[in-house]
N, C-alpha and C. Protein backbone atom coordinates (compact mmCIF):
# COMPACT_ATOMS: atom_id res chain seq x y z
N UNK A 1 227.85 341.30 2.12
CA UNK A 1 226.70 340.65 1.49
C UNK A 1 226.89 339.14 1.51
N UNK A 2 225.94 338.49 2.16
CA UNK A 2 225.95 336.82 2.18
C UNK A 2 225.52 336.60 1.30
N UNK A 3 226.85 335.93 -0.03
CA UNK A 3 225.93 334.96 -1.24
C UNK A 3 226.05 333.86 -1.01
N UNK A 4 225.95 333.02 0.19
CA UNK A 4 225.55 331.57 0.34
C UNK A 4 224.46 331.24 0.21
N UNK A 5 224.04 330.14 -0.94
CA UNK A 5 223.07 329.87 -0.79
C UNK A 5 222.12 328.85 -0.05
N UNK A 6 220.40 329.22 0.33
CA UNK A 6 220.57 328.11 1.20
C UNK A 6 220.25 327.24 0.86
N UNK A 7 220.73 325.96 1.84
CA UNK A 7 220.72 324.14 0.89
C UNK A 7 218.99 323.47 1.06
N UNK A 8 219.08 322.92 -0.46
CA UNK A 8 217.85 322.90 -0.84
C UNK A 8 217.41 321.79 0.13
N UNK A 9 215.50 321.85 -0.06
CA UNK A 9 214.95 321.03 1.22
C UNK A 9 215.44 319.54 0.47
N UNK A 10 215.12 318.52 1.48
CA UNK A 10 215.71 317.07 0.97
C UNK A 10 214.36 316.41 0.54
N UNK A 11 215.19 315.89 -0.66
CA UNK A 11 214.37 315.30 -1.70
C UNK A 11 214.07 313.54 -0.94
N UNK A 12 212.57 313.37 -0.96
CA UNK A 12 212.58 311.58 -0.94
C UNK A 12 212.98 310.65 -1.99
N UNK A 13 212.91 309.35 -1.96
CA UNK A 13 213.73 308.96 -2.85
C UNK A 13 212.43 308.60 -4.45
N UNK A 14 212.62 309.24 -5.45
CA UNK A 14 212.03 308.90 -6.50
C UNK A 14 210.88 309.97 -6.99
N UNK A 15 211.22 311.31 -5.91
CA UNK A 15 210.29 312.56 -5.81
C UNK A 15 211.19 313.13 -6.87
N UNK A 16 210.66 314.09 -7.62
CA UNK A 16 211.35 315.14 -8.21
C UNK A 16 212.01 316.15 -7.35
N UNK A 17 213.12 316.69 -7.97
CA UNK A 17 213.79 318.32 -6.92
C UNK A 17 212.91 319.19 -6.77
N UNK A 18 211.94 319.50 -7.66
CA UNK A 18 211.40 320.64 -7.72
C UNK A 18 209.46 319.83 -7.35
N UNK A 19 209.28 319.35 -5.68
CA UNK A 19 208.02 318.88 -5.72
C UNK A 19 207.67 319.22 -5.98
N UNK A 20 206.00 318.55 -6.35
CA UNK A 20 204.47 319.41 -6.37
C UNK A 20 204.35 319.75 -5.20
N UNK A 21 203.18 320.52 -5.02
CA UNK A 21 202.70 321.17 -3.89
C UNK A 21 202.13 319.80 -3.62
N UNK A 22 202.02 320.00 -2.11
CA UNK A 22 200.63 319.25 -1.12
C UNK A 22 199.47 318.69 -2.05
N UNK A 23 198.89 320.14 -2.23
CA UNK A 23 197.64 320.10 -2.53
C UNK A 23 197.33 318.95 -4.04
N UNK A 24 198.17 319.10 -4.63
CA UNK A 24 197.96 318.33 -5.97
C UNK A 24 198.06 316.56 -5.68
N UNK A 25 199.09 316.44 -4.76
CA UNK A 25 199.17 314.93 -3.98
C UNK A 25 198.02 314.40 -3.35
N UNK A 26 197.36 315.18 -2.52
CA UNK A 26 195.68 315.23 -1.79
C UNK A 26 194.64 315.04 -2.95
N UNK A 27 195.01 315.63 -3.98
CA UNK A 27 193.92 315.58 -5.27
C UNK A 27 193.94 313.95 -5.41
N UNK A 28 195.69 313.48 -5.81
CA UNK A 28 195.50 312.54 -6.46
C UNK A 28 195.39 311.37 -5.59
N UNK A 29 195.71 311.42 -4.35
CA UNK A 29 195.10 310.41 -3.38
C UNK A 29 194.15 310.17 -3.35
N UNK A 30 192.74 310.96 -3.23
CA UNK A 30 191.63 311.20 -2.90
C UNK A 30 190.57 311.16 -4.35
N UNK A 31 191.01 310.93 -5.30
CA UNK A 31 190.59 310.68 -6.94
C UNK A 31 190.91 309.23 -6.83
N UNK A 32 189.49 308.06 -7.17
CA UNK A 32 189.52 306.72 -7.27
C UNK A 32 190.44 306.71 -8.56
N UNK A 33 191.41 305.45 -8.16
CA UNK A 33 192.20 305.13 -9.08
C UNK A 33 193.04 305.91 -9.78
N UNK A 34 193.79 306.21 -10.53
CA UNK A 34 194.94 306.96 -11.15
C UNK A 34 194.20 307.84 -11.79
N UNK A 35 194.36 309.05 -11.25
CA UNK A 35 194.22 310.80 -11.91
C UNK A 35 194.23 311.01 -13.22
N UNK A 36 195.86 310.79 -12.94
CA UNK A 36 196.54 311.06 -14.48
C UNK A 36 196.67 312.26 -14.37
N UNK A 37 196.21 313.37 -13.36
CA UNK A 37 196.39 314.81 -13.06
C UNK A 37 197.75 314.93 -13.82
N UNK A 38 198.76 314.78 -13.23
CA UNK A 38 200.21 314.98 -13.87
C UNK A 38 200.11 315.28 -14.84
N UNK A 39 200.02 314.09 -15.28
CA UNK A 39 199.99 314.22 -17.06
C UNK A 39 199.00 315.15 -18.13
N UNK A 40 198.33 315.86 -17.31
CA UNK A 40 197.85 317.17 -18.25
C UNK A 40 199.16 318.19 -18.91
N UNK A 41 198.85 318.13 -20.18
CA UNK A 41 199.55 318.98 -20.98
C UNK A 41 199.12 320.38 -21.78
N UNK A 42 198.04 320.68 -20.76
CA UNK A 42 197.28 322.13 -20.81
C UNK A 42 196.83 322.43 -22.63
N UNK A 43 196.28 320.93 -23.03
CA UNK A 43 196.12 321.57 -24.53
C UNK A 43 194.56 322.18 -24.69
N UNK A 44 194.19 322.14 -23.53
CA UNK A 44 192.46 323.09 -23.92
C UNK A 44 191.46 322.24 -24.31
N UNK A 45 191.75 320.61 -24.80
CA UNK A 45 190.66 319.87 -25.41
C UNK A 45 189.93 319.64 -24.27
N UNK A 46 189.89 319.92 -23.20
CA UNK A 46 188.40 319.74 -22.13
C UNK A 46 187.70 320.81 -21.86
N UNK A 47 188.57 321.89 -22.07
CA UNK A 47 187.00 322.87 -21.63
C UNK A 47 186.55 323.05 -23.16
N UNK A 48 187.41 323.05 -24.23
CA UNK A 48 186.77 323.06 -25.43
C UNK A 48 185.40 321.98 -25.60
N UNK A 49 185.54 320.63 -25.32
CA UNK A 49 184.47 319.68 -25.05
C UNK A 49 183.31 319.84 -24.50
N UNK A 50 183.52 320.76 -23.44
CA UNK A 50 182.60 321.14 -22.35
C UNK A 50 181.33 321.68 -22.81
N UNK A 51 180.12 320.83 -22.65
CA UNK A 51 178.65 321.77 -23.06
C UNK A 51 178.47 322.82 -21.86
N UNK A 52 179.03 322.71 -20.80
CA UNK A 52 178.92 323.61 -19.73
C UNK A 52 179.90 324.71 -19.82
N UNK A 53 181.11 324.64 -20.62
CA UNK A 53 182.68 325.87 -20.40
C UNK A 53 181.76 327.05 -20.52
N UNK A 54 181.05 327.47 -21.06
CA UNK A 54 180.51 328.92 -21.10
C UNK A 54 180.10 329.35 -20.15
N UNK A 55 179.70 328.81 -18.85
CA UNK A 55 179.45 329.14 -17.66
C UNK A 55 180.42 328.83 -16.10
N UNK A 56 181.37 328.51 -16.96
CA UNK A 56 182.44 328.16 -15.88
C UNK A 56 183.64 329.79 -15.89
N UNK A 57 183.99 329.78 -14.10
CA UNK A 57 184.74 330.80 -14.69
C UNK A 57 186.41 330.67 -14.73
N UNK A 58 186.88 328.82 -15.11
CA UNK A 58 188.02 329.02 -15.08
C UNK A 58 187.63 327.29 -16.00
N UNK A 59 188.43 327.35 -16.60
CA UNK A 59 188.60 326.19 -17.27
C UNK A 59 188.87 324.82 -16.51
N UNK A 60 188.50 323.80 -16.91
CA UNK A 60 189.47 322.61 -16.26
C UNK A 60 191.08 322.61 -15.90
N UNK A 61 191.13 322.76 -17.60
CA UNK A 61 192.79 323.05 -17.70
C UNK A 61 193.38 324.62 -16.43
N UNK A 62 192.10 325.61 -16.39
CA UNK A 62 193.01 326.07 -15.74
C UNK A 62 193.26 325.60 -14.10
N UNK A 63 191.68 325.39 -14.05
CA UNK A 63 191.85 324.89 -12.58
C UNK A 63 193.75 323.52 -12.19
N UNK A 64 193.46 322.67 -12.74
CA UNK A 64 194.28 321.75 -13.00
C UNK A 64 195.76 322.51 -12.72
N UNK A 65 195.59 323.38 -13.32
CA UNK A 65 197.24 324.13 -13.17
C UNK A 65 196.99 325.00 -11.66
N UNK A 66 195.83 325.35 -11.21
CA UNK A 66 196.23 326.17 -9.93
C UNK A 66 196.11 325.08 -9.22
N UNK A 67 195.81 323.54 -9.19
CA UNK A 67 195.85 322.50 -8.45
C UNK A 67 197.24 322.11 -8.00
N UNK A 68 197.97 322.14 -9.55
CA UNK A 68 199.13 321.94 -9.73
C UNK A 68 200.30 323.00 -8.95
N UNK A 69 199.72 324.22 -8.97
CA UNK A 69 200.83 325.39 -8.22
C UNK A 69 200.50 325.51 -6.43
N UNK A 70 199.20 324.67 -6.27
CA UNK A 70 199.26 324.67 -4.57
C UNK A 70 198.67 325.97 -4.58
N UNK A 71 197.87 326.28 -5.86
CA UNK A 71 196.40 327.01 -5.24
C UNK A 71 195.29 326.78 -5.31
N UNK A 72 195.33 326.65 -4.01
CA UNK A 72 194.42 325.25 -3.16
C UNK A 72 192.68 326.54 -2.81
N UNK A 73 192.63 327.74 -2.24
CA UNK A 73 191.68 328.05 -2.38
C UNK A 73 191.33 329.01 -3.68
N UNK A 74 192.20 329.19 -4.57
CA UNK A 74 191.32 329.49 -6.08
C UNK A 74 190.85 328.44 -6.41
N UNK A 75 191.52 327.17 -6.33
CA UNK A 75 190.80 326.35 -7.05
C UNK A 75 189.84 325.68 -6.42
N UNK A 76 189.43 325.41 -5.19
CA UNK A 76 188.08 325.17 -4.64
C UNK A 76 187.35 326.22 -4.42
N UNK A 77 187.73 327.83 -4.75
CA UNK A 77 186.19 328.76 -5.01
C UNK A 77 185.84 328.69 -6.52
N UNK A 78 186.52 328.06 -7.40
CA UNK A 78 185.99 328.31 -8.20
C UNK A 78 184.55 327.37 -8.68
N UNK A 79 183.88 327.83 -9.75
CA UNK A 79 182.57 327.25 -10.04
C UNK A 79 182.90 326.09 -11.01
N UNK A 80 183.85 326.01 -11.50
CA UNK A 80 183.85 324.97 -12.34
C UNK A 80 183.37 323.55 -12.32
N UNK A 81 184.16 323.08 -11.32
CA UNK A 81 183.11 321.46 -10.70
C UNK A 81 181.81 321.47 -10.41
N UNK A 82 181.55 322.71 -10.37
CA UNK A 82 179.82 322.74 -10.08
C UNK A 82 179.12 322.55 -11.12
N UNK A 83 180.06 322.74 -12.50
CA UNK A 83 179.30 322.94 -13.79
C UNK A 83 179.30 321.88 -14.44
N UNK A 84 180.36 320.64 -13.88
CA UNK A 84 180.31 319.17 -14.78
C UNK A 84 179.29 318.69 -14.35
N UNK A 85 178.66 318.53 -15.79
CA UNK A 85 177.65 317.31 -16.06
C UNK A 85 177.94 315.64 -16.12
N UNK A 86 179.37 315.40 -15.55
CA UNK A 86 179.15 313.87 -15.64
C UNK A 86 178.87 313.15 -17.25
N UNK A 87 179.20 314.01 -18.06
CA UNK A 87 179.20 313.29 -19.16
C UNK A 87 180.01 312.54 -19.93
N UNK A 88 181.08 313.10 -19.38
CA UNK A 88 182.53 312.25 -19.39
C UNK A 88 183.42 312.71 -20.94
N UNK A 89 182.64 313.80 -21.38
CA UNK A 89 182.95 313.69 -22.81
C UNK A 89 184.61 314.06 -22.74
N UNK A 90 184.98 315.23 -22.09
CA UNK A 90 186.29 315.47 -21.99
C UNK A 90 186.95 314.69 -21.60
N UNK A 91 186.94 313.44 -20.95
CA UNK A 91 187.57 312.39 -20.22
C UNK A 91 187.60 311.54 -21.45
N UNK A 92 186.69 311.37 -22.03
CA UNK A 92 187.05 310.58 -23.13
C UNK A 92 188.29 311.13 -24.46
N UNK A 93 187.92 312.86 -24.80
CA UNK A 93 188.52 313.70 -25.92
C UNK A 93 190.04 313.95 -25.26
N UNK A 94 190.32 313.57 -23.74
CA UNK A 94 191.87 313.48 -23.06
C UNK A 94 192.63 313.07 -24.02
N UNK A 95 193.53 314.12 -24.91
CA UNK A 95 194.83 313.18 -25.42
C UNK A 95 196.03 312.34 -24.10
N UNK A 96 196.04 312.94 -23.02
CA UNK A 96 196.60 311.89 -21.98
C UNK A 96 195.52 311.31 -21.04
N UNK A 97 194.53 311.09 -21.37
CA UNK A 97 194.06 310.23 -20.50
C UNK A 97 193.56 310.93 -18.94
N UNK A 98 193.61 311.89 -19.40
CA UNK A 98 193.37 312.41 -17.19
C UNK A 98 191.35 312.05 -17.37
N UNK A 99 191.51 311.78 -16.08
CA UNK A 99 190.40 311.20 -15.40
C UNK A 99 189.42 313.11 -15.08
N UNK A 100 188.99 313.53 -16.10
CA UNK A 100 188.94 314.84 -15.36
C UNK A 100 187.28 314.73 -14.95
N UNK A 101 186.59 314.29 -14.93
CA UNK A 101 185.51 314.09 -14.75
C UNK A 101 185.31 313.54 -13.30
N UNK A 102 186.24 312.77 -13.00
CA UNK A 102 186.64 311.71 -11.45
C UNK A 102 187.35 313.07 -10.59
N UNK A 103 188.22 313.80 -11.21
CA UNK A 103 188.65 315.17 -10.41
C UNK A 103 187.96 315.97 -10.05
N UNK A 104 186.70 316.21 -10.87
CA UNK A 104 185.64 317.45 -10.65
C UNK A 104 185.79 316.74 -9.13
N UNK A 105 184.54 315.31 -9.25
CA UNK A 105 184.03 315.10 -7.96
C UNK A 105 184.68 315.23 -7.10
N UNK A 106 186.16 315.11 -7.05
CA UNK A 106 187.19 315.41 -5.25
C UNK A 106 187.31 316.70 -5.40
N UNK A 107 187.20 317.72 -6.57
CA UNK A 107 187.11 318.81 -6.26
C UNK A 107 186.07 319.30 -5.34
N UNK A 108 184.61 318.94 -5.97
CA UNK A 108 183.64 319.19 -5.10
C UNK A 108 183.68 318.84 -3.86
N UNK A 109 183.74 317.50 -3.50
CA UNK A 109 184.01 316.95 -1.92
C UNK A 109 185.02 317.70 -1.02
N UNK A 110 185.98 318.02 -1.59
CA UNK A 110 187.12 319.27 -1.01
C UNK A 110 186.22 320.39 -0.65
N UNK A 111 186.01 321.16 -1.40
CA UNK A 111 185.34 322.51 -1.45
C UNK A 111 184.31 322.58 -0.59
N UNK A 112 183.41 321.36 -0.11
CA UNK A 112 182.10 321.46 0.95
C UNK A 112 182.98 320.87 2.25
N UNK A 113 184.09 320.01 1.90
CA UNK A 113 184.76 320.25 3.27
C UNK A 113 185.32 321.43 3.96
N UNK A 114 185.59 321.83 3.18
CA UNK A 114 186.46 323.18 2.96
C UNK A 114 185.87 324.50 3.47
N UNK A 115 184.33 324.58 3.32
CA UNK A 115 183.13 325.53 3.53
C UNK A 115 183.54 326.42 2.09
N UNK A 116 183.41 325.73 1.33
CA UNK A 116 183.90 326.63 0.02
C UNK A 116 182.91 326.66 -1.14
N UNK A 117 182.01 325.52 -0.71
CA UNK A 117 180.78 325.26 -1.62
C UNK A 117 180.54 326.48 -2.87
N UNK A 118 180.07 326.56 -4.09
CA UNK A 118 179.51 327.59 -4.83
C UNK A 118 177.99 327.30 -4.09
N UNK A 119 177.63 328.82 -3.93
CA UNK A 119 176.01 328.86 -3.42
C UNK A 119 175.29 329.76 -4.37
N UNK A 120 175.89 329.87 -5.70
CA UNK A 120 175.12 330.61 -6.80
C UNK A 120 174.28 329.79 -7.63
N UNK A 121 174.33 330.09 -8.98
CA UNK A 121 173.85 329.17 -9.74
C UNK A 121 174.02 327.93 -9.98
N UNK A 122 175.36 327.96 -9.62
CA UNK A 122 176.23 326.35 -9.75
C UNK A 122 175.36 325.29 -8.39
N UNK A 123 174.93 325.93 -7.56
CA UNK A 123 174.02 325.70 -6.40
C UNK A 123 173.06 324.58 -7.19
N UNK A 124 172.47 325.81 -7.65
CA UNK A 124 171.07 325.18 -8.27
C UNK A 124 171.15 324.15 -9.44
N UNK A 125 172.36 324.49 -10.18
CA UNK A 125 172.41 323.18 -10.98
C UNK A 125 172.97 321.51 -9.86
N UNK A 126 173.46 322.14 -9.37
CA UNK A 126 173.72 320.92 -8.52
C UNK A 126 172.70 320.09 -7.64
N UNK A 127 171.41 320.95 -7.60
CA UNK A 127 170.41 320.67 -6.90
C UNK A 127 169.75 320.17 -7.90
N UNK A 128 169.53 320.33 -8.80
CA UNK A 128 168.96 319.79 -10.33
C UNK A 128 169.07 318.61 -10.49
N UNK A 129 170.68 318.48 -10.69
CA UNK A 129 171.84 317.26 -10.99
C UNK A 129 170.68 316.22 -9.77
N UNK A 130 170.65 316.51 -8.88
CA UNK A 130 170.00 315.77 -7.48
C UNK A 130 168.65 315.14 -8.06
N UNK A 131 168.14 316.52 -7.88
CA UNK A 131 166.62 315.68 -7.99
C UNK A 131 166.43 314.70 -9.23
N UNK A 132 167.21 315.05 -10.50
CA UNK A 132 166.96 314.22 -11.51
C UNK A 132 167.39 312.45 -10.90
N UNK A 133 168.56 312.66 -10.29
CA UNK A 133 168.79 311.40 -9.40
C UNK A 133 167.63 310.51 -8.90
N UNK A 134 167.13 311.59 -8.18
CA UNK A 134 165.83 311.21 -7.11
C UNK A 134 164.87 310.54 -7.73
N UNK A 135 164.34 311.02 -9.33
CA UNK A 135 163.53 310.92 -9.57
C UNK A 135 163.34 309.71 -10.61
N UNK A 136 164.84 309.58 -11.06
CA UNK A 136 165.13 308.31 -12.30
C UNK A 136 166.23 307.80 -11.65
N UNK A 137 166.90 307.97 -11.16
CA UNK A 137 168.08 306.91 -10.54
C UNK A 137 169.47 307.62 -11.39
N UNK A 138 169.51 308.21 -12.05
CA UNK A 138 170.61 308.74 -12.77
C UNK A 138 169.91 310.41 -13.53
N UNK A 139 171.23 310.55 -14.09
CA UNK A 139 170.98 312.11 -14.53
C UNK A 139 170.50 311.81 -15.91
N UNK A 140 169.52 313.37 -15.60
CA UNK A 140 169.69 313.57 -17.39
C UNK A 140 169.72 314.97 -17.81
N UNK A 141 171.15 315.10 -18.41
CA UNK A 141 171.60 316.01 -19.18
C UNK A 141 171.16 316.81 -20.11
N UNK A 142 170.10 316.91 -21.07
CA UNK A 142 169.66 317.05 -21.78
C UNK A 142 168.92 318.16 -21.21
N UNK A 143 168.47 317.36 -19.83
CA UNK A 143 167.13 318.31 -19.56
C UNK A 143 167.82 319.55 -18.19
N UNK A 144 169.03 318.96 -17.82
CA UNK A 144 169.89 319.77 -16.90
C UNK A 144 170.27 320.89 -17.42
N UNK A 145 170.85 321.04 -18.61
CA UNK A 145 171.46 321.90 -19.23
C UNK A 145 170.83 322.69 -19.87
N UNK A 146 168.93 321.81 -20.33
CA UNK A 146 168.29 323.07 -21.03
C UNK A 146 167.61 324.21 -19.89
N UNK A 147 167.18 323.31 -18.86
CA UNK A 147 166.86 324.02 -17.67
C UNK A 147 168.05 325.16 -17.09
N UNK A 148 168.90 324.85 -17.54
CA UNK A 148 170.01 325.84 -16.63
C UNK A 148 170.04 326.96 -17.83
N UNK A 149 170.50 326.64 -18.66
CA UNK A 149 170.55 327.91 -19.68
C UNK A 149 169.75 328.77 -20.10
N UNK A 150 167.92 328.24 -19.77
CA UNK A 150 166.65 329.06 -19.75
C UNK A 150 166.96 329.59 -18.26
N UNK A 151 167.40 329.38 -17.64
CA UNK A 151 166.95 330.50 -16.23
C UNK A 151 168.36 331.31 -16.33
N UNK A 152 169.78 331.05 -16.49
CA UNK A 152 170.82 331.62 -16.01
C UNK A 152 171.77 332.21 -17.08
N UNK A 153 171.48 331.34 -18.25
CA UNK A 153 171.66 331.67 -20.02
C UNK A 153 171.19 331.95 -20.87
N UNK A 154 169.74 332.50 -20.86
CA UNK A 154 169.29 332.32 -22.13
C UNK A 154 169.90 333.06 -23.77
N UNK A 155 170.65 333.82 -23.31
CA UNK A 155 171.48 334.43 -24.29
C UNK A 155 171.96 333.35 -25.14
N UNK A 156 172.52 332.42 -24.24
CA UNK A 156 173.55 331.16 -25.33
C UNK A 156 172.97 329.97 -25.09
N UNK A 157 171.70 330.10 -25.53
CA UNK A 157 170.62 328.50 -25.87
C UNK A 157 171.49 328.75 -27.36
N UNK A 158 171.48 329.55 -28.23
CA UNK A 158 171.45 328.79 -29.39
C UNK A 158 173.02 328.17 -29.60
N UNK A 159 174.08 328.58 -28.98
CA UNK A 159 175.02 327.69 -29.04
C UNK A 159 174.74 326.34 -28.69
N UNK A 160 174.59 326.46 -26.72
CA UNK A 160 173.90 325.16 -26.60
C UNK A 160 173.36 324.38 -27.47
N UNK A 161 172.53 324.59 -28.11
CA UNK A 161 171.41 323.67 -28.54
C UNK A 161 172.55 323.04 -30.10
N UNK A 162 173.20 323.62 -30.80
CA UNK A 162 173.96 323.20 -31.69
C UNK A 162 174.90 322.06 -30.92
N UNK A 163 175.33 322.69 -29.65
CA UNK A 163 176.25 321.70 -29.09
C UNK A 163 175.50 319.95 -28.81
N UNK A 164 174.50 320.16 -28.12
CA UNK A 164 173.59 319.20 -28.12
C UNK A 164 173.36 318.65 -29.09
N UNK A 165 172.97 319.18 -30.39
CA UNK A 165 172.28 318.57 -31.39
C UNK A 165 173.48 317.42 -31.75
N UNK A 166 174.83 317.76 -31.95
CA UNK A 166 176.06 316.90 -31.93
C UNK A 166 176.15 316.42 -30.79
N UNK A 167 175.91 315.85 -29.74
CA UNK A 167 176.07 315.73 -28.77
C UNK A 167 174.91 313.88 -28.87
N UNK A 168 173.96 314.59 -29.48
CA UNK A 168 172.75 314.00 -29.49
C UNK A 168 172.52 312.38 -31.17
N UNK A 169 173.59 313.18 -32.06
CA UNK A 169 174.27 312.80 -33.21
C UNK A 169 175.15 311.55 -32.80
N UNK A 170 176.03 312.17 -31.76
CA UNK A 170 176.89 310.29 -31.34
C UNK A 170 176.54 309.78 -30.38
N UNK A 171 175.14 309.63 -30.10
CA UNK A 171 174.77 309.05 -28.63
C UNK A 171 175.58 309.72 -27.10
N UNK A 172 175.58 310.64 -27.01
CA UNK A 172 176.25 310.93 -26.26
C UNK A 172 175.34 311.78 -25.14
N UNK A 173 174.09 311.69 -25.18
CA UNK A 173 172.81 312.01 -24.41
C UNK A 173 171.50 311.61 -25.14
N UNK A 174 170.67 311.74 -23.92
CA UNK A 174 169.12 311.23 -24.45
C UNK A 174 168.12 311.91 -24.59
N UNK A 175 167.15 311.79 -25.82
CA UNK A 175 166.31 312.73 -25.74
C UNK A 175 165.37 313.07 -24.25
N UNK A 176 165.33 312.00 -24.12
CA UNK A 176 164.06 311.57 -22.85
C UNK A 176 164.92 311.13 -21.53
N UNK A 177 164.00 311.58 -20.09
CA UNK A 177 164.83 310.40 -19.13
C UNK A 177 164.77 309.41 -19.40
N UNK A 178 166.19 308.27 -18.52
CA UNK A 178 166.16 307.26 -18.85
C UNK A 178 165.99 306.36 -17.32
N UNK A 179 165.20 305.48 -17.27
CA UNK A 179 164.83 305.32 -15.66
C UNK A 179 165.68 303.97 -15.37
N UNK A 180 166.07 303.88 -14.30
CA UNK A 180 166.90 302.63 -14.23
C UNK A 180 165.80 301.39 -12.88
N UNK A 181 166.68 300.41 -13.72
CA UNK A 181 165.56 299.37 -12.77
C UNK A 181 165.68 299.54 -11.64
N UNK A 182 164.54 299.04 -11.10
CA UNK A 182 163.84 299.42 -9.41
C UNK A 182 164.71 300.78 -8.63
N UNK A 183 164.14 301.82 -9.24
CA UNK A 183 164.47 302.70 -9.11
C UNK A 183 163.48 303.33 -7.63
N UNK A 184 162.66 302.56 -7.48
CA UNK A 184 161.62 302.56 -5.75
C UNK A 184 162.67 302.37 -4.95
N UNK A 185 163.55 301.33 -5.16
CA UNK A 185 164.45 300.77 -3.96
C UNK A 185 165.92 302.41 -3.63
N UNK A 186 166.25 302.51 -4.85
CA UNK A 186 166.87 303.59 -4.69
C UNK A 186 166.76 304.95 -3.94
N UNK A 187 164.97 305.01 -4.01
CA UNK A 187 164.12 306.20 -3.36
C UNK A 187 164.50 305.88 -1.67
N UNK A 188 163.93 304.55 -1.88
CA UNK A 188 163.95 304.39 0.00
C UNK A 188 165.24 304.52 0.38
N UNK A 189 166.34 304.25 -0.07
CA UNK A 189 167.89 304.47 0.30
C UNK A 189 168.09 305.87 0.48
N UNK A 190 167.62 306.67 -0.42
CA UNK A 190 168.11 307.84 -0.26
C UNK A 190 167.14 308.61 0.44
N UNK A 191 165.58 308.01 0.47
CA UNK A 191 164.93 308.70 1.68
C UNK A 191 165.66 308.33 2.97
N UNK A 192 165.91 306.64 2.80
CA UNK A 192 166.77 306.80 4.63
C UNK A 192 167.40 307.78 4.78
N UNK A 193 168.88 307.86 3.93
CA UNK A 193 169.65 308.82 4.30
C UNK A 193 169.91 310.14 4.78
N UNK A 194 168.25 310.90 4.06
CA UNK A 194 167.97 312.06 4.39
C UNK A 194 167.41 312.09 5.54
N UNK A 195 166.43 310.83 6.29
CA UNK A 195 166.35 310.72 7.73
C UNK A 195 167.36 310.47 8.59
N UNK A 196 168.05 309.44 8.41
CA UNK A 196 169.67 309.63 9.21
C UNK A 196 169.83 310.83 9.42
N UNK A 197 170.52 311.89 8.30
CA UNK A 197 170.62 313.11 7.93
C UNK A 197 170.33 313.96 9.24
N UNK A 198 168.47 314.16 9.26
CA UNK A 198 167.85 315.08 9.91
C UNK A 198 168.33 314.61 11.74
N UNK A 199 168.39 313.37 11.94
CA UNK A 199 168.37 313.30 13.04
C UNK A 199 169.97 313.42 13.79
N UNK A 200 170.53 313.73 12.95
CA UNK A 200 172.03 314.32 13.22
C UNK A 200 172.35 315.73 14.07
């Protein structure tokens, strides 16, 4: 019986013995400015935050940890990034600071590179997320989330709507859209693009 063991791979200088995977390094390259990924300490205060966690089927925190173990396609099938609203609230309630709101988006951008897209409901909120773009220059939440939970939730409007009502209590959404200046000029940009687009 050979008990030699074999010699471990070689460490670069200032890497830990025991790397991260690939995949979590790609996260944090590809996330503007410092992640802070690392520094998650799996305490639950973001999907707890989340007006969307009830329709996600893996938490931030958990995603974050299969990011972290170099599972690279659980965590781009899952729906979760499809479900941030950009509200930043968990990014703010971070006891370390992770950027998790800046992660969704390289999650997403991964996942349509990837051909991994969600084409369910998370679809359609994302198409939502869009047109509200289109139509005011920025999102609005308020009306994203009531729209999604009347077609795909209606069971848990009345949580929702408690969540909101606090939500709505620290400024932290608007009753009404909110339209941003010369929001015409924005139209024609993003009409170009969709002509570029077609002629591709």
């Amino acid at each position: 019986m050979n008990t030699t063991a074999e010699p471990a791979a070689p460490v670069r200088e200032g890497e830990a013995a025991t790397a991260e995977p690939s995949f979590l390094r790609w996260i944090e390259n590809n996330t503007p400015g410092d992640s802070r990924l690392i520094m998650c300490i799996q305490c639950g205060t973001c999907g707890g935050s989340c007006p969307s966690g009830p329709d996600m089927d893996h938490s931030p925190r958990q995603v974050f940890a299969m990011v972290r173990a170099g599972l690279k396609d659980e965590a781009l099938s899952s729906n979760t990034p499809w479900y941030c609203v950009s509200c930043y609230l968990c990014t703010v309630r971070c006891p370390q600071e992770v950027h998790i709101t800046d992660i969704m988006y390289t999650l997403k951008s991964k996942a349509i590179e990837e051909g991994m897209a969600q084409v369910d409901a998370a679809k359609v909120w994302s198409e939502t997320f869009i047109g509200y773009v289109e139509e005011y220059g920025r999102s609005f939440e308020l009306g994203l989330a009531t729209r999604h939970n009347i077609r795909h939730r209606p069971m848990g409007m009345t949580r929702a709507a408690s969540l909101g009502v606090g939500m709505l209590a620290k400024g932290r959404i608007d009753l009404t859209p909110q339209v941003i200046e010369d929001v015409g000029q924005l139209r024609l940009i993003l009409w170009k693009a969709k002509e570029l687009e077609a002629e591709q």
